[in-house]
C-alpha atoms as a PDB file:
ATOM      1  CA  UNK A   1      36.008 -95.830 167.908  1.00  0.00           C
ATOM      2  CA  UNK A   2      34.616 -94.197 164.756  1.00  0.00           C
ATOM      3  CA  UNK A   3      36.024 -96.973 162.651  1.00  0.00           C
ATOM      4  CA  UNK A   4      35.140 -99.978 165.163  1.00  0.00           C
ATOM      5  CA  UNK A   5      31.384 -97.793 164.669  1.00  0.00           C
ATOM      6  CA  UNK A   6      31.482 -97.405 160.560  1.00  0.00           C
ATOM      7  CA  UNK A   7      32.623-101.460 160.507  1.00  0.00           C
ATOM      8  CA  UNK A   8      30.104-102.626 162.251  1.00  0.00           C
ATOM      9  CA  UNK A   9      27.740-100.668 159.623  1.00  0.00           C
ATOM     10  CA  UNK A  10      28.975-102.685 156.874  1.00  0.00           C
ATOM     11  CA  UNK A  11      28.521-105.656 158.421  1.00  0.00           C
ATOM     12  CA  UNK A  12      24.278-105.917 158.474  1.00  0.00           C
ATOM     13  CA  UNK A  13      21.484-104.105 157.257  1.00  0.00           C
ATOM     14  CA  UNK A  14      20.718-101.145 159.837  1.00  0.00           C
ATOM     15  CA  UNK A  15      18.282 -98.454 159.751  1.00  0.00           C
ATOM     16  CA  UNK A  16      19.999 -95.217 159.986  1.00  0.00           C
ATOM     17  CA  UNK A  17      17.495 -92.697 159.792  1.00  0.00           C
ATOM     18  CA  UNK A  18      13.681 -92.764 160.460  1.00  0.00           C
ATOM     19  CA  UNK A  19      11.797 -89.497 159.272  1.00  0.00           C
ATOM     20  CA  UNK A  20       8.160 -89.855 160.604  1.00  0.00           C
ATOM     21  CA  UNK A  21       5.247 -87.552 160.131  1.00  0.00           C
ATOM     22  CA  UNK A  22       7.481 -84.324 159.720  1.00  0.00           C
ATOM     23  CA  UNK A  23       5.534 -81.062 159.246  1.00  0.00           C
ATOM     24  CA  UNK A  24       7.067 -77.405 159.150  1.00  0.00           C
ATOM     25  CA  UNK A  25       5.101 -73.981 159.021  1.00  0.00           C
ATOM     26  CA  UNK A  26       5.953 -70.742 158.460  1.00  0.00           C
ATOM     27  CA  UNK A  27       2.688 -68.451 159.188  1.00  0.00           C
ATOM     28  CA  UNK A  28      -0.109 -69.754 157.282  1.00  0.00           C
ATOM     29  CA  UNK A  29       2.261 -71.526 155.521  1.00  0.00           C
ATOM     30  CA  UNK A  30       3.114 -75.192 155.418  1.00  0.00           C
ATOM     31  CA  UNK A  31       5.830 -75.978 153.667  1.00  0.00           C
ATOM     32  CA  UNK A  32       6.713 -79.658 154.860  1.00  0.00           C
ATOM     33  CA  UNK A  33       3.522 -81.979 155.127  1.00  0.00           C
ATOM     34  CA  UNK A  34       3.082 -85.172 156.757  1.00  0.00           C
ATOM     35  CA  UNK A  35       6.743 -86.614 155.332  1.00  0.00           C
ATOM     36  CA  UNK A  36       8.564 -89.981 156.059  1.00  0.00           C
ATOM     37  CA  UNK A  37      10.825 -92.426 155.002  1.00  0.00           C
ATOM     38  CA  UNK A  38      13.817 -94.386 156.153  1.00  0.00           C
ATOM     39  CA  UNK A  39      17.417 -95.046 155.421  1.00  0.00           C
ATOM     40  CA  UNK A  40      19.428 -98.385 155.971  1.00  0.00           C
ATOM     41  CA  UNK A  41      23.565 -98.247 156.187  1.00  0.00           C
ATOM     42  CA  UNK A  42      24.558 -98.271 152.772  1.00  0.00           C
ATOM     43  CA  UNK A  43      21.744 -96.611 151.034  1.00  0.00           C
ATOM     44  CA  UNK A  44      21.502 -93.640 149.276  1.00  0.00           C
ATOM     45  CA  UNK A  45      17.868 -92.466 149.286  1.00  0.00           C
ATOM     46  CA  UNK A  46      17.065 -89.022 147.144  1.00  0.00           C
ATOM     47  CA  UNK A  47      14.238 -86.304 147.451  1.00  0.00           C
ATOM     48  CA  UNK A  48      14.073 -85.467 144.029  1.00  0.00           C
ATOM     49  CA  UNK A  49      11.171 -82.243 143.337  1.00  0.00           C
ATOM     50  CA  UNK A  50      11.897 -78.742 142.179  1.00  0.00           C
ATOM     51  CA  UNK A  51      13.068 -75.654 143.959  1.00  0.00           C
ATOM     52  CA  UNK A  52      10.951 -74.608 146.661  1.00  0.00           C
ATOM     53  CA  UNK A  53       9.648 -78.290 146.974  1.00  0.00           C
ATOM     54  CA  UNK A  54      10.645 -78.323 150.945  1.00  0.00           C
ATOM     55  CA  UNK A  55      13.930 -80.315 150.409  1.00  0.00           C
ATOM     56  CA  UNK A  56      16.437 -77.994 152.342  1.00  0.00           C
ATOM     57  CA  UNK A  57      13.378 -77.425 155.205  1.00  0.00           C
ATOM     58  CA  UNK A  58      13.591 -81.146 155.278  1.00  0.00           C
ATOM     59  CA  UNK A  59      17.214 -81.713 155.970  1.00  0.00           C
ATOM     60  CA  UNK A  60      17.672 -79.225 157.876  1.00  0.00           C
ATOM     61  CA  UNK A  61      14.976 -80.683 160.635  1.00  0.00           C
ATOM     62  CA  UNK A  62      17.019 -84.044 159.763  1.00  0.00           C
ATOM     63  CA  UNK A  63      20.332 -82.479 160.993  1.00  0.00           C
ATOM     64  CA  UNK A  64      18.411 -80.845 164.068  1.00  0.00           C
ATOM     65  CA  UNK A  65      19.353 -77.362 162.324  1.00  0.00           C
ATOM     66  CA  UNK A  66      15.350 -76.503 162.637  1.00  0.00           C
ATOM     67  CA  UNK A  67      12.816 -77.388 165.166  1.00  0.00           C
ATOM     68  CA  UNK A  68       9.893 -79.664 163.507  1.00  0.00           C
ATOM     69  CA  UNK A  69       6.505 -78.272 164.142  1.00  0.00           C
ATOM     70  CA  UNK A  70       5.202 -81.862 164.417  1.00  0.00           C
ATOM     71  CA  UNK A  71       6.600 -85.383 163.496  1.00  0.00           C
ATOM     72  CA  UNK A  72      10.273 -87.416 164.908  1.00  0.00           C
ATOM     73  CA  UNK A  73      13.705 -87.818 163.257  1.00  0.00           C
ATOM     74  CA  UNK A  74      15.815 -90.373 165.012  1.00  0.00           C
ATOM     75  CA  UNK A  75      19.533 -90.893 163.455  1.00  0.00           C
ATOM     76  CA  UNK A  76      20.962 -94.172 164.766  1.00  0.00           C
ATOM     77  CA  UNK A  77      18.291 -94.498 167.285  1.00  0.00           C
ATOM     78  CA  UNK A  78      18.775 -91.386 168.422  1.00  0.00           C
ATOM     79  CA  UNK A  79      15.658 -88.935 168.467  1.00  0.00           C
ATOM     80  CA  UNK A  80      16.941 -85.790 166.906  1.00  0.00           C
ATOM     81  CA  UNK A  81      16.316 -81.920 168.022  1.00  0.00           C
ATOM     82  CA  UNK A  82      17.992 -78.718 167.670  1.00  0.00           C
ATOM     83  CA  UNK A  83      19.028 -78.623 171.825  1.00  0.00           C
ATOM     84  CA  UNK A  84      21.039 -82.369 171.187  1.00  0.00           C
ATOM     85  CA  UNK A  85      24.255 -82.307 170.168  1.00  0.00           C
ATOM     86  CA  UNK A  86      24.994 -86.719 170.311  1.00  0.00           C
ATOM     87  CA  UNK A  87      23.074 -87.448 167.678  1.00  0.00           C
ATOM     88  CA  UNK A  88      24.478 -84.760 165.301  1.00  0.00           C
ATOM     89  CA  UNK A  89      27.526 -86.464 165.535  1.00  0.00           C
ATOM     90  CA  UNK A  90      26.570 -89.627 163.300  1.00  0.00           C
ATOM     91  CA  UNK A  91      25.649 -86.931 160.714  1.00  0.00           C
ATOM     92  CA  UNK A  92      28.054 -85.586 158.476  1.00  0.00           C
ATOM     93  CA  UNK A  93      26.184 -82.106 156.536  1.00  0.00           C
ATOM     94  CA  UNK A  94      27.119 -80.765 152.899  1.00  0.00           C
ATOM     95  CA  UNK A  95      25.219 -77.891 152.564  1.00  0.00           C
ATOM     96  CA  UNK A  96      23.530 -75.782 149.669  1.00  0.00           C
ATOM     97  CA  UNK A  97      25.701 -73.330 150.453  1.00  0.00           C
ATOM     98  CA  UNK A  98      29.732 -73.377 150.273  1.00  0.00           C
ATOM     99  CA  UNK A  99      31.196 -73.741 154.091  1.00  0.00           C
ATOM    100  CA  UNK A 100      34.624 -73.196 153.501  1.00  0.00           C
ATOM    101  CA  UNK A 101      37.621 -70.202 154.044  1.00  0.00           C
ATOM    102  CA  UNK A 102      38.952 -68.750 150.975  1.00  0.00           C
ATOM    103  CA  UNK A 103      41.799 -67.585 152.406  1.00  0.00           C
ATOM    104  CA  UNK A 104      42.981 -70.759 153.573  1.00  0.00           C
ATOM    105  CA  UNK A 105      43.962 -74.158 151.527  1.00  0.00           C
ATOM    106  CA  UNK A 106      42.428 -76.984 151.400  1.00  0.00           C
ATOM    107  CA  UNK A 107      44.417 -78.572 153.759  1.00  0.00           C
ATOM    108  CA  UNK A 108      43.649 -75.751 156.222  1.00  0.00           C
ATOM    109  CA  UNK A 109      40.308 -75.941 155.922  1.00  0.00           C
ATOM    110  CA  UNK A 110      40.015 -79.610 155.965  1.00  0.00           C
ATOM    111  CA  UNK A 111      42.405 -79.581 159.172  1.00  0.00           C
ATOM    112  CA  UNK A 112      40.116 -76.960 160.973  1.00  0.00           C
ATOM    113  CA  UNK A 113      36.894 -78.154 160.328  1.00  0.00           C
ATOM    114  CA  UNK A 114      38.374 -81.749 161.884  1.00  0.00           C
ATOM    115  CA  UNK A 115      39.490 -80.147 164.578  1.00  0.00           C
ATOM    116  CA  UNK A 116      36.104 -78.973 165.361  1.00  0.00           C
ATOM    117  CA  UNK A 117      35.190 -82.167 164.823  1.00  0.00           C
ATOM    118  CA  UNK A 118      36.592 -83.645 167.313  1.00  0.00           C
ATOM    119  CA  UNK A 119      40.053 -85.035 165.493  1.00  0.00           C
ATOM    120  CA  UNK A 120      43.771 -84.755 166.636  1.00  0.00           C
ATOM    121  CA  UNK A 121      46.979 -85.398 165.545  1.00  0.00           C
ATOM    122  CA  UNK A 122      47.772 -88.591 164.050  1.00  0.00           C
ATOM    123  CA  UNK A 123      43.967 -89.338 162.947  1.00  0.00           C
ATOM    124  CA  UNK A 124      43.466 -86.132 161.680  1.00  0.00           C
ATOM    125  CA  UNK A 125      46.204 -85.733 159.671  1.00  0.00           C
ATOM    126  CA  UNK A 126      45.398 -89.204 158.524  1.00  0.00           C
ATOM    127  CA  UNK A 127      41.873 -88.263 157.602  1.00  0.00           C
ATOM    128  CA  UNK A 128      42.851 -85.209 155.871  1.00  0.00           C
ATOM    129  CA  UNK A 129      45.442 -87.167 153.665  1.00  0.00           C
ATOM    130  CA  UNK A 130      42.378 -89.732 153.372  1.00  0.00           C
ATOM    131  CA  UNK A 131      39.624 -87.083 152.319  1.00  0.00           C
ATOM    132  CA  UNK A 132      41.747 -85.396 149.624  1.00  0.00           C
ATOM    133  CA  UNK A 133      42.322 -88.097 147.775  1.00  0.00           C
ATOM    134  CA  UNK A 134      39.045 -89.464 148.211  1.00  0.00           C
ATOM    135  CA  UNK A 135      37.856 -86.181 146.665  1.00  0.00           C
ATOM    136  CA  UNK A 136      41.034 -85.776 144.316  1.00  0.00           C
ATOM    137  CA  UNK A 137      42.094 -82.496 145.782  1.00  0.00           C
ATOM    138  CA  UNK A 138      45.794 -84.199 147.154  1.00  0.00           C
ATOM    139  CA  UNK A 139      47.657 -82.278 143.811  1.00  0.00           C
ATOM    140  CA  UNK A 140      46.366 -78.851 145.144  1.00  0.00           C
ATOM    141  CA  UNK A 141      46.211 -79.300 148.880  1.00  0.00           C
ATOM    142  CA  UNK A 142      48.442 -76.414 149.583  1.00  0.00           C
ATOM    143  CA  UNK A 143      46.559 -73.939 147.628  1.00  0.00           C
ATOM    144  CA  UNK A 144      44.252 -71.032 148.519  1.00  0.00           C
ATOM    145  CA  UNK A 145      40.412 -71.944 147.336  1.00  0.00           C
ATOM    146  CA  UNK A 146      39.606 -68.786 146.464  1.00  0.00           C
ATOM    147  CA  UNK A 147      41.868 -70.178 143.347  1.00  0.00           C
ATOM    148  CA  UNK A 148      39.655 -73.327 143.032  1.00  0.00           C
ATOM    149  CA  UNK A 149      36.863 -73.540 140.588  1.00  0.00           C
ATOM    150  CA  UNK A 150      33.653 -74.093 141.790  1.00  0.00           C
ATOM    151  CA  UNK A 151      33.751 -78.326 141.398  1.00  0.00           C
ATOM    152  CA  UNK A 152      36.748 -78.427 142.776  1.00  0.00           C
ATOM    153  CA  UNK A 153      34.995 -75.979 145.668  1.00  0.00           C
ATOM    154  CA  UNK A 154      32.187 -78.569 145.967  1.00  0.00           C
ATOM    155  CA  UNK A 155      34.195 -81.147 146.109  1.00  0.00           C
ATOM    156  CA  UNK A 156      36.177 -80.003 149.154  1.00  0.00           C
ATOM    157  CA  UNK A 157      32.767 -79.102 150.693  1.00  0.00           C
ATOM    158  CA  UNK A 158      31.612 -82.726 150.655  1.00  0.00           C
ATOM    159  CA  UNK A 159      35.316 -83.508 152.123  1.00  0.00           C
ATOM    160  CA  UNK A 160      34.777 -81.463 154.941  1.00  0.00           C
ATOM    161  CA  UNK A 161      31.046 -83.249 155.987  1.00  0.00           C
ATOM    162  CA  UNK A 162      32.964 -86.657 155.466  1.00  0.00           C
ATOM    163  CA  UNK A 163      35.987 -86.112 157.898  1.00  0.00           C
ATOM    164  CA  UNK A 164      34.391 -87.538 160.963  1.00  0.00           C
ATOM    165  CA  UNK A 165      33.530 -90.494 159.194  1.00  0.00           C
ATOM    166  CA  UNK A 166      29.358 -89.603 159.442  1.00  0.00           C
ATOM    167  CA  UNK A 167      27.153 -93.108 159.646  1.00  0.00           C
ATOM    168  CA  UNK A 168      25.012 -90.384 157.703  1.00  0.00           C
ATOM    169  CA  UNK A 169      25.663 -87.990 155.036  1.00  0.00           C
ATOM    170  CA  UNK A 170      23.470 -85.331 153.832  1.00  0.00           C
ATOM    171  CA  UNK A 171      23.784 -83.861 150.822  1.00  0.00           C
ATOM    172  CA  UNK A 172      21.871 -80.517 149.414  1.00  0.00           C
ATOM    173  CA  UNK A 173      22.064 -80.022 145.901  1.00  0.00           C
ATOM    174  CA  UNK A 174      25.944 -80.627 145.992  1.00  0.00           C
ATOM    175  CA  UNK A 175      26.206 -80.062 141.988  1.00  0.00           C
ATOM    176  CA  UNK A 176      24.333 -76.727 141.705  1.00  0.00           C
ATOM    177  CA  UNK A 177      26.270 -74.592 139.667  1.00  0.00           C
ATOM    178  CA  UNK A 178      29.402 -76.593 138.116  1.00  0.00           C
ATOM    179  CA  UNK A 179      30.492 -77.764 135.116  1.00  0.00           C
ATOM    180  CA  UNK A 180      29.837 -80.691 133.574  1.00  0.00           C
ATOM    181  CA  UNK A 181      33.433 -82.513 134.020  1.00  0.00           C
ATOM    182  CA  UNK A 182      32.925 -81.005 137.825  1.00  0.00           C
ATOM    183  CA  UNK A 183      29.712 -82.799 138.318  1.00  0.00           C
ATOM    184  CA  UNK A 184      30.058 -86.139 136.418  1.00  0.00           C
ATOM    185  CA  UNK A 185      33.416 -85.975 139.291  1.00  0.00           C
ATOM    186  CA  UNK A 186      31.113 -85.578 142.350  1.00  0.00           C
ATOM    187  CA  UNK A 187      28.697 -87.945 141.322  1.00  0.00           C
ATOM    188  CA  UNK A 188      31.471 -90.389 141.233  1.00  0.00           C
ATOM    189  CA  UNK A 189      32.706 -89.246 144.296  1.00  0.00           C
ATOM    190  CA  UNK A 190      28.791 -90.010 145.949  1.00  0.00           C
ATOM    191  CA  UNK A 191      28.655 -93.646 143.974  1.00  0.00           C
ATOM    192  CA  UNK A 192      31.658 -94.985 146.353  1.00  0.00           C
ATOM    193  CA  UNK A 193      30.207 -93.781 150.128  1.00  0.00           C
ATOM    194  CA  UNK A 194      27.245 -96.292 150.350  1.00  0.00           C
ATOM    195  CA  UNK A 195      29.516 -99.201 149.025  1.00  0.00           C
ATOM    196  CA  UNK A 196      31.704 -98.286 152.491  1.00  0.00           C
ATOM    197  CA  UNK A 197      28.550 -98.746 154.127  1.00  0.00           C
ATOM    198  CA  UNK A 198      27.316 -95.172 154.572  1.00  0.00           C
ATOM    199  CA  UNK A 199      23.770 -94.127 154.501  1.00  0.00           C
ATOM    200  CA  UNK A 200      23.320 -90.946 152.043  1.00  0.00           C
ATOM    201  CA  UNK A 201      20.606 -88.620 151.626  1.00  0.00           C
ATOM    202  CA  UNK A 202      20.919 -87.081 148.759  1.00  0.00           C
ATOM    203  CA  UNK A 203      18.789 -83.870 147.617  1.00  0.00           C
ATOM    204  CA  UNK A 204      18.474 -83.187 143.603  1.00  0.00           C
ATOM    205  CA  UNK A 205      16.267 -81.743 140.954  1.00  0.00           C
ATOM    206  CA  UNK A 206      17.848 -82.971 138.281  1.00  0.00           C
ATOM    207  CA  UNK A 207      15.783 -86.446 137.589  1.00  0.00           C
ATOM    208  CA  UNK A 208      19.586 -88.133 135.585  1.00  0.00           C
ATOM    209  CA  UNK A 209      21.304 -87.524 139.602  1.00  0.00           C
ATOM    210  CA  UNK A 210      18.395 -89.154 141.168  1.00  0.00           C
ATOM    211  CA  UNK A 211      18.524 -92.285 138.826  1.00  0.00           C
ATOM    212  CA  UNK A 212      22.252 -92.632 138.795  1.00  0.00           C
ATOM    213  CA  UNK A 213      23.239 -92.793 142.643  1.00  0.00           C
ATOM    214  CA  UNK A 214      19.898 -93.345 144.297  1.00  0.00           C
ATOM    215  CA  UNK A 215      18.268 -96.537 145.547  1.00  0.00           C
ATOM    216  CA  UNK A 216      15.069 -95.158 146.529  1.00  0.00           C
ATOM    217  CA  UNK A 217      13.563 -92.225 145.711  1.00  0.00           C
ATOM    218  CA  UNK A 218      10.507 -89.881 147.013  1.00  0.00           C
ATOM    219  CA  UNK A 219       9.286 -87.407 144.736  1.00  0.00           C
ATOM    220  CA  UNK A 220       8.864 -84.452 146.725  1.00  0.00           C
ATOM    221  CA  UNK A 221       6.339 -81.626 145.520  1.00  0.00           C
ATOM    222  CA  UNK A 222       4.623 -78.988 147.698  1.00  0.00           C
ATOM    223  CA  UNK A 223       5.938 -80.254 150.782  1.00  0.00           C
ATOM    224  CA  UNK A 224       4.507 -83.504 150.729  1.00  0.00           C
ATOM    225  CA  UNK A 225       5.821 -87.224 149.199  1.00  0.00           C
ATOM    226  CA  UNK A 226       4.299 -87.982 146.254  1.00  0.00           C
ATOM    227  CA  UNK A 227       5.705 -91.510 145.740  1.00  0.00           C
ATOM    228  CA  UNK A 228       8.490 -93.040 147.231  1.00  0.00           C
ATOM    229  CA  UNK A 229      10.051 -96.170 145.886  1.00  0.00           C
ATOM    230  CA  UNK A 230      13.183 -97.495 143.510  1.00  0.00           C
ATOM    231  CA  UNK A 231      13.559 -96.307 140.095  1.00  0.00           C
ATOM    232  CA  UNK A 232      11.662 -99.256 138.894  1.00  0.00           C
ATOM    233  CA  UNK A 233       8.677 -98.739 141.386  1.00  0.00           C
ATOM    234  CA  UNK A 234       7.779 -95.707 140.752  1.00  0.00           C
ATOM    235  CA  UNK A 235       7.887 -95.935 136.944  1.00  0.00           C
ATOM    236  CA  UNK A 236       5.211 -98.912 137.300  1.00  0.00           C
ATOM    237  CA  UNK A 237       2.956 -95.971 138.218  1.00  0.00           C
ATOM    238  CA  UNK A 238       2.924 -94.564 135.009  1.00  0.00           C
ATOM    239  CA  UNK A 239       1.689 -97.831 133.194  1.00  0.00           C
ATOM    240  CA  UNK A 240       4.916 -98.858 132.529  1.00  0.00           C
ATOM    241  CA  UNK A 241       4.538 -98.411 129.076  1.00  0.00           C
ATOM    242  CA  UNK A 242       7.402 -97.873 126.551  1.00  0.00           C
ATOM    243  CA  UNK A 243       7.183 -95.720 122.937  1.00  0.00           C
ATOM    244  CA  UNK A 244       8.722 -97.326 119.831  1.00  0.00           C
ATOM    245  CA  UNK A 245       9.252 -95.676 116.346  1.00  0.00           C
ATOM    246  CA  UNK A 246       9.800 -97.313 113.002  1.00  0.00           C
ATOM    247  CA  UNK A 247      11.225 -95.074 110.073  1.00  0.00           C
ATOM    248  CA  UNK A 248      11.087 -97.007 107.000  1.00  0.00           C
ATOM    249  CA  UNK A 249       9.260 -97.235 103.500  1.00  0.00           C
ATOM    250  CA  UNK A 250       6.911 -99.864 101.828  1.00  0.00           C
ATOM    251  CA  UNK A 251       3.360-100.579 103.108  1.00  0.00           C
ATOM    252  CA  UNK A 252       4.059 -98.438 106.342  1.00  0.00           C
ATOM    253  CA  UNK A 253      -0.530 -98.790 106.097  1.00  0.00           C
ATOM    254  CA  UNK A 254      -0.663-102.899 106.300  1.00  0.00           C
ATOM    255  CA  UNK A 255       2.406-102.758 108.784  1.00  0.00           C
ATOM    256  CA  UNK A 256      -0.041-100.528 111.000  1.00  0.00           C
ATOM    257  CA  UNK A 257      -3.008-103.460 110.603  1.00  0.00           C
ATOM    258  CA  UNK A 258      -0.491-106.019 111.291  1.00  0.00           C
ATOM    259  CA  UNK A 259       1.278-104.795 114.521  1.00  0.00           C
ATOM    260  CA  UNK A 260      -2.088-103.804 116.378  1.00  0.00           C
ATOM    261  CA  UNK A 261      -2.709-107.176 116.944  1.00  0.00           C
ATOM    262  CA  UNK A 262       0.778-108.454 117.881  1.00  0.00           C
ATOM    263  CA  UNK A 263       1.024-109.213 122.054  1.00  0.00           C
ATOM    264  CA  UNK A 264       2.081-106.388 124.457  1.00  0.00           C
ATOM    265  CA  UNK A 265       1.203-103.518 121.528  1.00  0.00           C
ATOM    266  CA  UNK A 266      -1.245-101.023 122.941  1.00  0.00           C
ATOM    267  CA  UNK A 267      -2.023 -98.415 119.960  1.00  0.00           C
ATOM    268  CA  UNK A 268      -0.234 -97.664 116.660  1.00  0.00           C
ATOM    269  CA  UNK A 269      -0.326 -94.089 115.296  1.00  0.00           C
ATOM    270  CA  UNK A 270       1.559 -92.700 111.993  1.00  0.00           C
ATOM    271  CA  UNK A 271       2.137 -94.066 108.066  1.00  0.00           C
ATOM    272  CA  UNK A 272       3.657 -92.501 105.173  1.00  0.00           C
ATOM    273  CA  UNK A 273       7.205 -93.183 106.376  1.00  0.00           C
ATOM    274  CA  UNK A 274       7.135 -94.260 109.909  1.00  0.00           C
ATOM    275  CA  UNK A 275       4.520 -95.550 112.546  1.00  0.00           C
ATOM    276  CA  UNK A 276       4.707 -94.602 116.904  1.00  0.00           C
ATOM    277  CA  UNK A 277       3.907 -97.571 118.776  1.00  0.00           C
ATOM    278  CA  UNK A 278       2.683 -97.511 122.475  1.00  0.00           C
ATOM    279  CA  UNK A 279       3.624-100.880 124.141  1.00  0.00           C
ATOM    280  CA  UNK A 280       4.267-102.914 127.575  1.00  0.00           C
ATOM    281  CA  UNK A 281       7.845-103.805 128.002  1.00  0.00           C
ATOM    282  CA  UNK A 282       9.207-102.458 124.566  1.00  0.00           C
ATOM    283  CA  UNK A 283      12.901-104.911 124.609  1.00  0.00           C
ATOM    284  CA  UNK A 284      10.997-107.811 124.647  1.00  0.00           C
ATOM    285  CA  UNK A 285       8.229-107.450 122.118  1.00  0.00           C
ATOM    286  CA  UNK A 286      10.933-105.035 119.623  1.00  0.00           C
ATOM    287  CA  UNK A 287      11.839-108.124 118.005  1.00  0.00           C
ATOM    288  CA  UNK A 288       8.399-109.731 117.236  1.00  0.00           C
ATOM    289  CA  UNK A 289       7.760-105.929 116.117  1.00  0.00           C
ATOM    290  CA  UNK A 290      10.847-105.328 113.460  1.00  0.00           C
ATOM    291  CA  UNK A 291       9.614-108.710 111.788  1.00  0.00           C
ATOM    292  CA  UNK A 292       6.013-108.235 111.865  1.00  0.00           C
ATOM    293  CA  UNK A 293       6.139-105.145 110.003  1.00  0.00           C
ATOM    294  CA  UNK A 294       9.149-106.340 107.641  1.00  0.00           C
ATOM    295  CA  UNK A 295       6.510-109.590 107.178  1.00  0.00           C
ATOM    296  CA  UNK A 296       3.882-106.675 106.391  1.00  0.00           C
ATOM    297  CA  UNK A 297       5.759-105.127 103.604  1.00  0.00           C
ATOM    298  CA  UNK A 298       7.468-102.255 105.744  1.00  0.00           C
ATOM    299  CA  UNK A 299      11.124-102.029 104.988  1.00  0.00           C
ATOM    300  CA  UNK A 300      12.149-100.384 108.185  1.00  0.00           C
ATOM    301  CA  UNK A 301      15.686 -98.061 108.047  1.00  0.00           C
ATOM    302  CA  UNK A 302      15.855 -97.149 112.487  1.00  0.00           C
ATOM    303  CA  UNK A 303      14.117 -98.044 115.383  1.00  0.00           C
ATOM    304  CA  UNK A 304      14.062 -96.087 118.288  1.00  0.00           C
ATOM    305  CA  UNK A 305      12.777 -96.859 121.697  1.00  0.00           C
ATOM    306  CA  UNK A 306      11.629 -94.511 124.631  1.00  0.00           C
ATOM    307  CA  UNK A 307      11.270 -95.415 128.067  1.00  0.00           C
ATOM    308  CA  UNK A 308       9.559 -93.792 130.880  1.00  0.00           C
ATOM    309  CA  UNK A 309      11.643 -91.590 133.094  1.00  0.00           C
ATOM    310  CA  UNK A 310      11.389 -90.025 136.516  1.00  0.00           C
ATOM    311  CA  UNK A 311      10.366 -86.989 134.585  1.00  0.00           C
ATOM    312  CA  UNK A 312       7.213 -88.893 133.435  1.00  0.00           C
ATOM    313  CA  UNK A 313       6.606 -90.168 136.942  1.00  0.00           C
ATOM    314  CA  UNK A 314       6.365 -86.581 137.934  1.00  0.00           C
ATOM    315  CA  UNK A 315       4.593 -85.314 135.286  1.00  0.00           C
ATOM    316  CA  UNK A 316       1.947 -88.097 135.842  1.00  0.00           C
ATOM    317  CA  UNK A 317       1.540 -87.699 139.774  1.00  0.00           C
ATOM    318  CA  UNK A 318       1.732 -83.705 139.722  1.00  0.00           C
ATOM    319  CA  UNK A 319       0.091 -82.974 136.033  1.00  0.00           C
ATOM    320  CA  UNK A 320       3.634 -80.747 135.717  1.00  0.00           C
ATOM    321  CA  UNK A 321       7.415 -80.618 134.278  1.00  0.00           C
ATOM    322  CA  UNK A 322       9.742 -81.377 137.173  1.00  0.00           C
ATOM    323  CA  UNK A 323      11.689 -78.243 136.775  1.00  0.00           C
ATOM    324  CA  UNK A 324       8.034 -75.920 136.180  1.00  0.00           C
END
C-alpha cells in the first residue's frame, strides 16, 4: 500500500501540506504569527531565519506534536491535531534532537523504530536494508552508535523518519553540529528524496543549505514570514543588483567617466588601482564593462563579481545579519 501511495505521488503535482494562518503563544508571548505556505509532492520548501525564529514551534504544530492557538495544517488532505493519529502517518519527523538507542546498532534501531511503525517481516527487513544504504550506514550496520560520530548519528536519524516511506518529511536543523564531510553527506542524502517524489520541509539557518536543496523558501524572523518565494524571487527584492570590481592600472579616472554611462551600470566608486561598480544583471553587461574601461585606458589585471545572497535578502527585509 505505501508504495502503490508514494507512486501515485510521483506521478502529478499534489499539494502535500497546507499551513494556513498558524499562530502559537506562550503567555504574552507570540512566538508564531499569522504563518502559511504550501508544499507539492516533490518539493522541498525551507524556513530559513535564526535561532529562536519559531521554526521548531512551527513543525512541531505541522507534525500535530503541539496544539495551534489559531490557524489549520492539513497533510494530504488531512486536517492535522495533536488527538489524530491518521494523518501523522504520511509524516515522517527528523528531529533537532537525536532519537536513537546507543546501546543498540543501527540495524536495531532502524528495525525497532519500523516496528513501531507499523512494518513486519519481509518489508521491514527490506526497508532497513533499503534505508542504510540510502544513508550509507550498510558497512557499520552491526555496530553500537554510541561508536558513531555525530554525521554518521544524523544520518541514521533521518533513516529512521524515512522507514515508513513518509509522503512528508520534516527535517529540523538535521546538520547542527557535524563536520563538514558529515554535512556536505546529508545534504546529498536530502537532494535525492524530492526527486522520488517526496515533499520535504526542511528547517536551516545556514542561508548555503537553504539555496542548495530548497525550491522555495520563507524567511522566517520573529515568528512571522517575511518573504516566501524561490531563490530567484526573493533576491528580486533586493534590487537585484550585482557588485563588480576591476583591479588594474592606467587611467583607472577616465575608465570611471567612461563606464557611468555604459547600459545596466548604476554608480561607480574607487580609482588609483581599481574601481566598485554597482550594476543590474552583472554576467551580461561584464563584457561591455572589461572593454569599456580597457577602451578608456584602464589595463585591468582581475575582475570579480558579487551577487546578492539570501543573506542580503535578510539583511534588507529585517535591517539584520541572519545569524544576529
Amino acid at each position: 500500500m505505501r508504495e502503490t501511495a508514494t507512486a501515485d505521488i510521483k506521478t502529478r503535482t499534489e499539494e502535500v501540506l497546507a499551513v494556513n494562518g498558524l499562530v502559537k503563544r506562550y503567555g504574552e508571548r507570540t512566538v508564531v504569527d499569522q504563518v502559511s505556505f504550501t508544499i507539492q509532492a516533490g518539493e522541498t520548501f525551507g524556513l530559513l531565519g535564526p535561532n529562536g525564529a519559531g521554526k521548531t514551534t512551527i513543525i512541531s504544530m505541522v507534525a500535530g506534536l503541539i496544539a495551534a492557538d489559531a490557524g489549520s495544517v492539513t497533510v494530504v488532505g488531512e486536517a492535522m491535531a495533536p488527538t489524530l493519529t491518521r494523518p501523522k502517518g504520511h509524516i515522517g519527523l527528523v528531529p533537532q534532537e537525536l532519537a536513537i538507542y546507543p546501546d543498540l546498532s543501527a540495524r536495531e534501531n532502524l528495525r525497532f523504530f519500523g516496528r513501531l511503525q507499523g512494518l513486519h517481516r519481509k518489508e521491514l527487513n527490506t526497508r532497513t536494508n533499503e534505508v542504510l544504504e540510502l544513508i550509507r550506514l550498510a558497512d557499520r550496520a552491526g555496530e553500537q552508535t554510541k561508536k558513531f560520530s555525530g554525521g554518521m548519528k544524523r544520518r541514521l536519524n533521518i533513516g529512521i523518519g524515512l522507514l515508513h516511506r513518509p509522503t512528508l518529511l520534516i527535517l529540523d536543523e538535521p546538520t547542527v553540529g557535524v563536520d563538514p564531510q558529515s554535512r556536505n553527506s546529508i545534504l546529498e542524502s536530502v537532494e535525492g528524496l524530492a526527486t522520488e517524489g517526496m515533499a520535504v520541509l526542511y528547517t536551516t539557518h545556514y542561508m548555503e543549505e537553504a539555496e542548495r536543496l530548497c525550491d522555495r523558501i520563507a524567511i522566517l524572523d520573529e515568528g512571522r514570514v517575511q518573504a516566501e518565494g524561490t531563490r530567484d524571487q526573493l533576491i528580486r527584492l533586493t534590487g537585484g543588483v550585482d557588485r563588480i570590481n576591476l583591479r588594474g592600472s592606467g587611467n583607472t579616472s577616465a575608465a570611471a567617466a567612461a563606464l557611468k554611462a555604459l547600459p545596466g551600470v548604476q554608480h561607480v566608486d574607487g580609482g588609483g588601482t581599481g574601481l566598485i561598480l554597482t550594476v543590474r544583471d552583472g554576467p551580461s553587461v561584464m563584457p561591455a564593462i572589461v572593454t569599456g574601461a580597457g577602451t578608456a585606458g584602464m589595463a585591468v589585471t582581475s575582475v570579480e563579481i558579487a551577487r546578492p545572497d539570501l543573506e542580503s535578502v535578510f539583511l534588507h527585509l529585517t535591517g539584520k545579519a541572519l545569524r544576529d
